[in-house]
N, C-alpha and C. Protein backbone atom coordinates (compact mmCIF):
# COMPACT_ATOMS: atom_id res chain seq x y z
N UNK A 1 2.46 -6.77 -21.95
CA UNK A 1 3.77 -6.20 -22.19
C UNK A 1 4.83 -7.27 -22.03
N UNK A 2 6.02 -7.34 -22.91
CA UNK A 2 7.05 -8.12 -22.93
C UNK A 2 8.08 -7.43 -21.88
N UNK A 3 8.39 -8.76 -21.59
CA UNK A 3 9.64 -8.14 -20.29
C UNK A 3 10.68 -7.09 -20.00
N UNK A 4 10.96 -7.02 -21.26
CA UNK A 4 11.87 -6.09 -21.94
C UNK A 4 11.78 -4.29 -21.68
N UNK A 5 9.99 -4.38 -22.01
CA UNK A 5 9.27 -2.97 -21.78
C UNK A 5 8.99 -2.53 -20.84
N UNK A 6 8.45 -4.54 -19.89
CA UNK A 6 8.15 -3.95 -18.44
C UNK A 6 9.31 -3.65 -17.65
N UNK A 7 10.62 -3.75 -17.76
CA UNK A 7 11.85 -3.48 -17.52
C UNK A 7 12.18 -1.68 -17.70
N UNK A 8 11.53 -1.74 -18.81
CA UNK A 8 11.91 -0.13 -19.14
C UNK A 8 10.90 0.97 -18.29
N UNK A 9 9.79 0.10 -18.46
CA UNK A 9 8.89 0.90 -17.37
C UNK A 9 8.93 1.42 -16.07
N UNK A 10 10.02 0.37 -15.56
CA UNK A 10 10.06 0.29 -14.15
C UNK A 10 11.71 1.12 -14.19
N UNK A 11 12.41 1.18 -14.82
CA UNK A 11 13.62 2.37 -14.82
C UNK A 11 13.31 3.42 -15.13
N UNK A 12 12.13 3.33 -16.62
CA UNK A 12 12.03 4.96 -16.49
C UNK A 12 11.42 5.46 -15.25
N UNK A 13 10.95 5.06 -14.30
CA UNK A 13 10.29 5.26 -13.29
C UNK A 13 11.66 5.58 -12.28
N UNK A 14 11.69 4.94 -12.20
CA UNK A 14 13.04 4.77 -11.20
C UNK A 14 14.13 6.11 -11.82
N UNK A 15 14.60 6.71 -13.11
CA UNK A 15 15.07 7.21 -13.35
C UNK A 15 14.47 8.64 -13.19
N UNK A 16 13.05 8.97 -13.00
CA UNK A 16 12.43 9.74 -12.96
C UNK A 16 12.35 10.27 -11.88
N UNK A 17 12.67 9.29 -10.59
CA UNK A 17 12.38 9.86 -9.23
C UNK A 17 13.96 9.85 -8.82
N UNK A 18 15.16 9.70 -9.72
CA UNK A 18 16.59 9.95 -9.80
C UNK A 18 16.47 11.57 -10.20
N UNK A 19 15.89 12.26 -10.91
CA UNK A 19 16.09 13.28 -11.67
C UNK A 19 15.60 13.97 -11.07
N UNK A 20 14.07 13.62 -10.27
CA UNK A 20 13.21 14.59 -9.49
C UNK A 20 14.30 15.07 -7.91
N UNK A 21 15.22 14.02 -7.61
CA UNK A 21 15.53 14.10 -6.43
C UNK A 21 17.20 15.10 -6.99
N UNK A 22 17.80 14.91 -7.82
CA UNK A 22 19.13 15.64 -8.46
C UNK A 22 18.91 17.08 -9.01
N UNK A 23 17.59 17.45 -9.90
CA UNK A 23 17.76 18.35 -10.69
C UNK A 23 16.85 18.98 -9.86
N UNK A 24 15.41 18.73 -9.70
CA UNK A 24 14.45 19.18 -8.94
C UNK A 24 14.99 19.45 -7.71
N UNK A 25 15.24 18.57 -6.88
CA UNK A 25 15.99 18.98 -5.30
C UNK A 25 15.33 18.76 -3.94
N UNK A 26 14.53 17.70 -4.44
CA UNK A 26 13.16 16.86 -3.13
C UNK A 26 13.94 16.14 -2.45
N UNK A 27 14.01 16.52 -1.54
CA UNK A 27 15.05 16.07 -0.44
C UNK A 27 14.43 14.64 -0.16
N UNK A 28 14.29 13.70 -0.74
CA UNK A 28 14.13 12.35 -0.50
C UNK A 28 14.92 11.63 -1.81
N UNK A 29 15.61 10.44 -1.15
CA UNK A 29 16.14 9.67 -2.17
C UNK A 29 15.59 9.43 -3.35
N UNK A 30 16.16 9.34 -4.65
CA UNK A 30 15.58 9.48 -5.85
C UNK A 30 14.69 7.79 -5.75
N UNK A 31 15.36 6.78 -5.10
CA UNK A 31 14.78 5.35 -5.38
C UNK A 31 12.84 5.53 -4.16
N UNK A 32 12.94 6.23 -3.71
CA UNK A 32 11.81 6.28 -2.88
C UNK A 32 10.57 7.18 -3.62
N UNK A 33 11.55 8.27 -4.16
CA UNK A 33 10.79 9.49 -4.96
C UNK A 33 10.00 8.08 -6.03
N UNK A 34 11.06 7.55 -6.64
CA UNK A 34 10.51 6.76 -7.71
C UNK A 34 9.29 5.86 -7.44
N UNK A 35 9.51 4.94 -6.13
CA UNK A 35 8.31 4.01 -5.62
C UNK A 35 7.16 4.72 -5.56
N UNK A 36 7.57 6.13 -4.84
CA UNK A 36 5.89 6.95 -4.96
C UNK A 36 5.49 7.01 -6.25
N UNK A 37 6.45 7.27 -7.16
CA UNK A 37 5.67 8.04 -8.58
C UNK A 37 5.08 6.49 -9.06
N UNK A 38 5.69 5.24 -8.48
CA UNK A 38 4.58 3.98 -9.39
C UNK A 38 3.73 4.11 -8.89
N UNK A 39 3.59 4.37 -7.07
CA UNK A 39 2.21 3.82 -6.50
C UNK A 39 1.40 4.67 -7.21
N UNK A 40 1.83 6.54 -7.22
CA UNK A 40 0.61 6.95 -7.56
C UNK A 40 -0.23 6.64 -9.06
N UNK A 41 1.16 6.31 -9.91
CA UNK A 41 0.62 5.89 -11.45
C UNK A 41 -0.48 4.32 -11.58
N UNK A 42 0.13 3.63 -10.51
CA UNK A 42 -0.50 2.39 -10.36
C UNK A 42 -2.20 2.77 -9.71
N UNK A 43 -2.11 4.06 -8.53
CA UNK A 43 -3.49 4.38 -8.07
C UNK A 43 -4.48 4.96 -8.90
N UNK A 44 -3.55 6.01 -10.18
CA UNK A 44 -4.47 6.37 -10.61
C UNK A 44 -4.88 6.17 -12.15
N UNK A 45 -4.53 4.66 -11.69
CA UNK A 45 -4.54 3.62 -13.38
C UNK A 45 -3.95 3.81 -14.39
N UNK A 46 -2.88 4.64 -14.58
CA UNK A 46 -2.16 4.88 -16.06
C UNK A 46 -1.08 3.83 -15.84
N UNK A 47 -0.86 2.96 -15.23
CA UNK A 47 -0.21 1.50 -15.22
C UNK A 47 -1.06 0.71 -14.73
N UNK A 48 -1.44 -0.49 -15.06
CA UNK A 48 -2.00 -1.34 -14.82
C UNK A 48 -1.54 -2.58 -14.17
N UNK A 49 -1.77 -3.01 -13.06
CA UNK A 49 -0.57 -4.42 -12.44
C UNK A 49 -0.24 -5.15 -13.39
N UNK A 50 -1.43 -5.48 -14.15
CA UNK A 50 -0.99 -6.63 -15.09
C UNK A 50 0.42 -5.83 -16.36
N UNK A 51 0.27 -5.04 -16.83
CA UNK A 51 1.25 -4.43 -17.20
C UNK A 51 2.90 -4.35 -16.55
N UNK A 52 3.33 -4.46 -15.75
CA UNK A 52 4.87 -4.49 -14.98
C UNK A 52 4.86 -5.79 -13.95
N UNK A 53 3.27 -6.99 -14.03
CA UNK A 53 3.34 -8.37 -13.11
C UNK A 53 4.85 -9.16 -13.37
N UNK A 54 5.19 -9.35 -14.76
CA UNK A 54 6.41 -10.05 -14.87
C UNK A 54 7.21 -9.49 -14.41
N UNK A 55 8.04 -8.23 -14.44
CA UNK A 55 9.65 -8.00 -13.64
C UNK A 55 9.04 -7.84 -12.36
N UNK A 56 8.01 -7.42 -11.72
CA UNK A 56 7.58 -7.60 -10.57
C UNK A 56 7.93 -8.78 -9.81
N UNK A 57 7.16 -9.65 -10.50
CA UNK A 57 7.58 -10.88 -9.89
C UNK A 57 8.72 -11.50 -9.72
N UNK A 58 9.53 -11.52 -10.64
CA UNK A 58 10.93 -11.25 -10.43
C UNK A 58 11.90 -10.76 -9.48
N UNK A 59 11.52 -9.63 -9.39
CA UNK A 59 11.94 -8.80 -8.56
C UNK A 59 11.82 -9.21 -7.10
N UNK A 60 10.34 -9.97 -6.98
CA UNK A 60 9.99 -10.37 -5.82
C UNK A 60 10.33 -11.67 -5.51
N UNK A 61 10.54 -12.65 -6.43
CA UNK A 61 11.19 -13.57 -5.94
C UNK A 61 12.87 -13.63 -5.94
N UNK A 62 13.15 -12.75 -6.16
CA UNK A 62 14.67 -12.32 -5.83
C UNK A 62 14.78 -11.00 -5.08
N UNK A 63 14.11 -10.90 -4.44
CA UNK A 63 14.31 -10.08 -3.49
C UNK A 63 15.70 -10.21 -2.88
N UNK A 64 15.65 -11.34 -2.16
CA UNK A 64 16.93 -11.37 -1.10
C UNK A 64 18.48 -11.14 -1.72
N UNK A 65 18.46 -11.38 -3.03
CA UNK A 65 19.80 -10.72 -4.06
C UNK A 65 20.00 -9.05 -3.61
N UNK A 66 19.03 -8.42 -3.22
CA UNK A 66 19.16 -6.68 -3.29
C UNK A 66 19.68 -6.56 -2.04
N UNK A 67 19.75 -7.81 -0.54
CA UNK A 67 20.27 -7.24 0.41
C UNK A 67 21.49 -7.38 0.65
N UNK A 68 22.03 -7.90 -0.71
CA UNK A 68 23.42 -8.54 -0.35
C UNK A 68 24.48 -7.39 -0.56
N UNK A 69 24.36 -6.68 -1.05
CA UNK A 69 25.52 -5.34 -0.94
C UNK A 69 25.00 -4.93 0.30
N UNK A 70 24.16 -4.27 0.93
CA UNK A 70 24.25 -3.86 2.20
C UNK A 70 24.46 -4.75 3.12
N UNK A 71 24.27 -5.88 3.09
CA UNK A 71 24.99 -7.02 4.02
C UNK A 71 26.36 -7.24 4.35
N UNK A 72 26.99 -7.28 3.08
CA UNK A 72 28.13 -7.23 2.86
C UNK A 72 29.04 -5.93 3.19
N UNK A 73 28.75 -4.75 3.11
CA UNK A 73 29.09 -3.33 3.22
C UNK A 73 28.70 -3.32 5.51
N UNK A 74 27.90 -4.33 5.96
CA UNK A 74 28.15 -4.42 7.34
C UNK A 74 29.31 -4.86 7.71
N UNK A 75 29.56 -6.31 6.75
CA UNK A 75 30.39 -7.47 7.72
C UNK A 75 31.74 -6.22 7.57
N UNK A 76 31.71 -5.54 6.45
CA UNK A 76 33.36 -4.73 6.02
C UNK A 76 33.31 -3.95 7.35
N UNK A 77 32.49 -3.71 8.22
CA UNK A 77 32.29 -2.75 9.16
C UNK A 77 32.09 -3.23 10.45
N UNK A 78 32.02 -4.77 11.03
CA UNK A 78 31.23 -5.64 11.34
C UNK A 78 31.94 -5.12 13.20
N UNK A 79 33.18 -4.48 12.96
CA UNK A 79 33.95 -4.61 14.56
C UNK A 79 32.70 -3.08 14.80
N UNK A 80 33.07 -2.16 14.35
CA UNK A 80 32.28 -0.55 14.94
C UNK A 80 30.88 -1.57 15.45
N UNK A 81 30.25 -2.22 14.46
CA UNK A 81 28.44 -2.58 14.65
C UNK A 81 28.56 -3.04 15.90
N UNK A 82 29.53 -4.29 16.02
CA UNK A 82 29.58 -5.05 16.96
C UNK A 82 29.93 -3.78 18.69
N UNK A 83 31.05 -3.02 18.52
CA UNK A 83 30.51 -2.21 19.41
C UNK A 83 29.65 -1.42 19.70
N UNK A 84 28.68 -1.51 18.95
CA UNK A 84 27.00 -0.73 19.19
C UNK A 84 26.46 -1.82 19.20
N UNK A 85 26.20 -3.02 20.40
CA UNK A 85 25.17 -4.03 19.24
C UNK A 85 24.19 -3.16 20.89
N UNK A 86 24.47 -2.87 21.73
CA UNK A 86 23.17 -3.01 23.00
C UNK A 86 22.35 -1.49 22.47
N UNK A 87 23.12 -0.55 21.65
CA UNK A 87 22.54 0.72 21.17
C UNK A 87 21.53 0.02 19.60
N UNK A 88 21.80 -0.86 18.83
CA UNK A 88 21.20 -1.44 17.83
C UNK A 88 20.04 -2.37 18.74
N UNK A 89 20.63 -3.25 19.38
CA UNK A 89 19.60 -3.73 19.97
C UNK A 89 18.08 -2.94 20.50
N UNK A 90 18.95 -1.97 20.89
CA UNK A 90 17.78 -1.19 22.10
C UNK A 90 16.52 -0.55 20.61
N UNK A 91 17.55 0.32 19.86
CA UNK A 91 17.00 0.17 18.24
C UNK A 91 16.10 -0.72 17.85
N UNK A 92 16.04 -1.75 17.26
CA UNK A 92 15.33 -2.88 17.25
C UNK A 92 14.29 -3.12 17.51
N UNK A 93 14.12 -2.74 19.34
CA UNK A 93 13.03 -3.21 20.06
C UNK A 93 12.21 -2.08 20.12
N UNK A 94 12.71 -0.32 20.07
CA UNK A 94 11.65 -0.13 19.91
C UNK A 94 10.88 0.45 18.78
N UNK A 95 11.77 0.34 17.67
CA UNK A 95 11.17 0.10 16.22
C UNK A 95 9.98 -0.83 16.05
N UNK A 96 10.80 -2.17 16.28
CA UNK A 96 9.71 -3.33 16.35
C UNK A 96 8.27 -2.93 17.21
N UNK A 97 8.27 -2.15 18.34
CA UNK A 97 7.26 -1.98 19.03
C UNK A 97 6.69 -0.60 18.72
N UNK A 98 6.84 0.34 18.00
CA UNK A 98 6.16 1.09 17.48
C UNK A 98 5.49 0.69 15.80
N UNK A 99 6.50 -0.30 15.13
CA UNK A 99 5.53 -0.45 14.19
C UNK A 99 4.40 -1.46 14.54
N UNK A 100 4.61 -2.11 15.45
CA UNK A 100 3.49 -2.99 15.86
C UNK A 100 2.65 -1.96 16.72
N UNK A 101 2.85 -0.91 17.12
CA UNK A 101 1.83 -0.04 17.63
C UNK A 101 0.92 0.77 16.48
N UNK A 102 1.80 1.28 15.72
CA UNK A 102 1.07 2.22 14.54
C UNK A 102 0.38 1.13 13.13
N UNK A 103 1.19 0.02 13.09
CA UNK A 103 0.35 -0.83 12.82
C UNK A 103 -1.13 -1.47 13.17
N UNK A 104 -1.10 -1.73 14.76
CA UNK A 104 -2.38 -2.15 14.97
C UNK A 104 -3.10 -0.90 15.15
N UNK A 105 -2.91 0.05 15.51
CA UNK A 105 -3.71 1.15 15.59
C UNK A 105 -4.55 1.71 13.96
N UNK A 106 -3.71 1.27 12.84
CA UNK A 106 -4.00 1.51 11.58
C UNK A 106 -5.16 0.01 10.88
N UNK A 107 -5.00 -0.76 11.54
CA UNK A 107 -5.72 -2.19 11.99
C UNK A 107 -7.36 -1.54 11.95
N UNK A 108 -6.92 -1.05 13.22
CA UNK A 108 -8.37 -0.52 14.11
C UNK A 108 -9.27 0.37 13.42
N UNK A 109 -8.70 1.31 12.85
CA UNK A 109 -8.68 2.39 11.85
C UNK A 109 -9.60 1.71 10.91
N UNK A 110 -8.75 0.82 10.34
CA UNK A 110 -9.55 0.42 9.21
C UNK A 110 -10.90 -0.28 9.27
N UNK A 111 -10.82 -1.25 10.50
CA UNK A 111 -11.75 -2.20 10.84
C UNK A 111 -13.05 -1.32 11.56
N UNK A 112 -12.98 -0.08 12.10
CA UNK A 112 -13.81 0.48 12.14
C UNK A 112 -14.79 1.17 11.33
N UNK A 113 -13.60 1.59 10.26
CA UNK A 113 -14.46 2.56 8.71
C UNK A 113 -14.99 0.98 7.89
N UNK A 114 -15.06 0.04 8.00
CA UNK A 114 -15.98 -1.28 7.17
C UNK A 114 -16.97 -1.69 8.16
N UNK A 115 -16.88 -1.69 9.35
CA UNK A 115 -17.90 -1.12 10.24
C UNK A 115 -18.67 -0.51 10.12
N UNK A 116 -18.30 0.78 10.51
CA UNK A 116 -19.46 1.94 9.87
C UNK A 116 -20.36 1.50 8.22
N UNK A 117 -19.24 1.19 6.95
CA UNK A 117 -19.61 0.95 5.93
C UNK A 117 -20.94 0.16 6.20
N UNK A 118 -20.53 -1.20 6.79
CA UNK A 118 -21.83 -1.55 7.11
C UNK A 118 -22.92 -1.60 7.48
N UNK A 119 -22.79 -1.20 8.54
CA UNK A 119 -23.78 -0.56 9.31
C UNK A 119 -24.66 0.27 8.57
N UNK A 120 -24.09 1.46 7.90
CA UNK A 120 -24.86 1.99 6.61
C UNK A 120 -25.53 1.23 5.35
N UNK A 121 -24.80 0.12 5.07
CA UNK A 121 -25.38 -0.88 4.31
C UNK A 121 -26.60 -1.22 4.35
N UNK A 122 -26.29 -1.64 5.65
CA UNK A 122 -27.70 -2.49 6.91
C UNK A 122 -29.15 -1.33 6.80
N UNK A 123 -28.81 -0.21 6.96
CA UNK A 123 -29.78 0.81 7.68
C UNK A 123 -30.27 1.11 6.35
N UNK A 124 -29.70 1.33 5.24
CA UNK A 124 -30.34 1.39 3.83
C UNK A 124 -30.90 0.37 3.26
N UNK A 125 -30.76 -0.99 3.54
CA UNK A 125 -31.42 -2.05 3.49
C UNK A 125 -32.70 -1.72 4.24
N UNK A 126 -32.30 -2.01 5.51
CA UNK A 126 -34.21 -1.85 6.21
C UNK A 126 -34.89 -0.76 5.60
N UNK A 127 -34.32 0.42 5.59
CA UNK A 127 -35.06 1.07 5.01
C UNK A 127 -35.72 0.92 3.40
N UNK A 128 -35.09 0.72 3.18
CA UNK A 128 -35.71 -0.03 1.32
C UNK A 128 -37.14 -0.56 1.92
N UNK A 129 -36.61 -1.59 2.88
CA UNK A 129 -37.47 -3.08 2.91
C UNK A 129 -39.07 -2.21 3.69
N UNK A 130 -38.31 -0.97 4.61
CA UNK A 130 -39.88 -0.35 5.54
C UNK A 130 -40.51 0.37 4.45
N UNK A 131 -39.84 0.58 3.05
CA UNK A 131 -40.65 1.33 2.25
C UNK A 131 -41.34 0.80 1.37
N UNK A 132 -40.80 -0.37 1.16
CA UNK A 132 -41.55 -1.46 0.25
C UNK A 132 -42.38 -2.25 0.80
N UNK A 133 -42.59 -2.24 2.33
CA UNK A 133 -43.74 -2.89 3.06
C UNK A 133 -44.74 -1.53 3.23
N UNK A 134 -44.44 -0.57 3.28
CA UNK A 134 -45.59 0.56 3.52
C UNK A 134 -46.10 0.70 1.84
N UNK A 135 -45.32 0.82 1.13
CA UNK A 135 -45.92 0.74 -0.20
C UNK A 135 -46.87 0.09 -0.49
N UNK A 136 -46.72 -1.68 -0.45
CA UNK A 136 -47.21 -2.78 -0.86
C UNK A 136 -48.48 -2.73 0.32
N UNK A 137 -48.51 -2.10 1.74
CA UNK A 137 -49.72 -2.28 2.17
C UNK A 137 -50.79 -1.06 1.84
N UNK A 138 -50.10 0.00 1.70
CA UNK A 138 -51.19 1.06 0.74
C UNK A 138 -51.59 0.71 -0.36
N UNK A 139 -51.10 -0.48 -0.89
CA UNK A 139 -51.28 -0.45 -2.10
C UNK A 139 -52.21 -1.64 -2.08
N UNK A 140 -52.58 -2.35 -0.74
CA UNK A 140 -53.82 -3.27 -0.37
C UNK A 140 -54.93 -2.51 -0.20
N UNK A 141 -54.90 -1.56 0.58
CA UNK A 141 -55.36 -0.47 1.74
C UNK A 141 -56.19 0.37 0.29
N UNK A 142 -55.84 0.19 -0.95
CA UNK A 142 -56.38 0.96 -2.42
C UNK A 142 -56.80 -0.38 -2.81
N UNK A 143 -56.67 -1.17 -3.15
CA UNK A 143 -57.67 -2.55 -3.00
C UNK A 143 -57.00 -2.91 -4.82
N UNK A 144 -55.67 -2.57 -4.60
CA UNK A 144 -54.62 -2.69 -5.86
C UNK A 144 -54.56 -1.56 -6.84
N UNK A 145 -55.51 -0.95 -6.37
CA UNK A 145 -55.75 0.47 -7.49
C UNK A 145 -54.85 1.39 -6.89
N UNK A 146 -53.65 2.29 -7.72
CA UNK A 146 -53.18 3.55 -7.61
C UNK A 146 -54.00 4.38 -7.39
C-alpha cells in the first residue's frame, strides 16, 4: 500500500472509533475506541502490519511531535501544577510502582504458561520416543514379522 492509503486507513479507523464514541455513546474516547478497533483488525488479520508499516513508522519516529500540545497546554498552567507538584509526585510513584507490579506479575503469567507449554512438549516427546522403542522391540520379539 502507498502512503497515501495507508494514511487513509489509519483515519478511517480513527474516524470510526470518533463516531462509535459520538453517535453510538461508548463512554471511552473516540481516539482509544479507534486503537482497539486496529488492534482487533490487526488480531484478526483483515489488516496486515505490512499494510499500514509506512505511516506507522512515521508516526513512530515522530512520536515526540504528538506531546507537544499537551506540553505546552501544562507550561500555560505551569503555576496551579507547580502547586500540586508533592500531590503529582506522590502520583508518579505510585503509578510507577503498580505498573511495575502488574507488569511483573503479567511477566510471571506469561513465563509460566511457556513453561507448562513445554513441559507438555517434553512429555509428548518421551512419549512418542516410549512408543517407538516398545514398537521397534515387539517388532524384534516377532523376529521382523507383523
Amino acid at each position: 500500500m502507498r502512503i497515501p492509503l495507508q494514511l487513509a486507513v489509519i483515519f478511517a479507523i480513527c474516524v470510526a472509533g470518533e463516531f462509535l464514541h459520538r453517535i453510538v455513546g461508548i463512554p471511552l474516547p473516540g481516539n482509544i475506541i479507534g486503537m482497539v478497533l486496529l488492534l482487533a483488525l490487526l488480531c484478526l488479520k483483515i489488516i496486515k502490519p505490512e499494510q499500514i508499516s509506512g505511516v506507522s513508522s512515521f508516526f513512530l519516529n515522530h512520536l515526540a511531535l504528538f506531546f507537544l500540545p499537551p506540553s505546552i497546554a501544562i507550561m500555560a498552567v505551569g503555576d496551579e501544577v507547580l502547586s500540586k507538584w508533592h500531590l503529582l509526585l506522590v502520583l508518579c510513584i505510585v503509578f510507577t510502582l503498580a505498573t511495575l507490579a502488574v507488569s511483573g506479575r503479567c511477566t510471571q503469567i506469561f513465563i509460566r504458561k511457556q513453561e507448562y507449554r513445554e513441559n507438555l512438549a517434553l512429555r509428548a516427546e518421551r512419549l512418542a520416543q516410549r512408543h517407538a522403542k516398545q514398537a521397534s522391540s515387539s517388532d524384534n520379539k516377532n523376529g521382523g514379522n507383523p
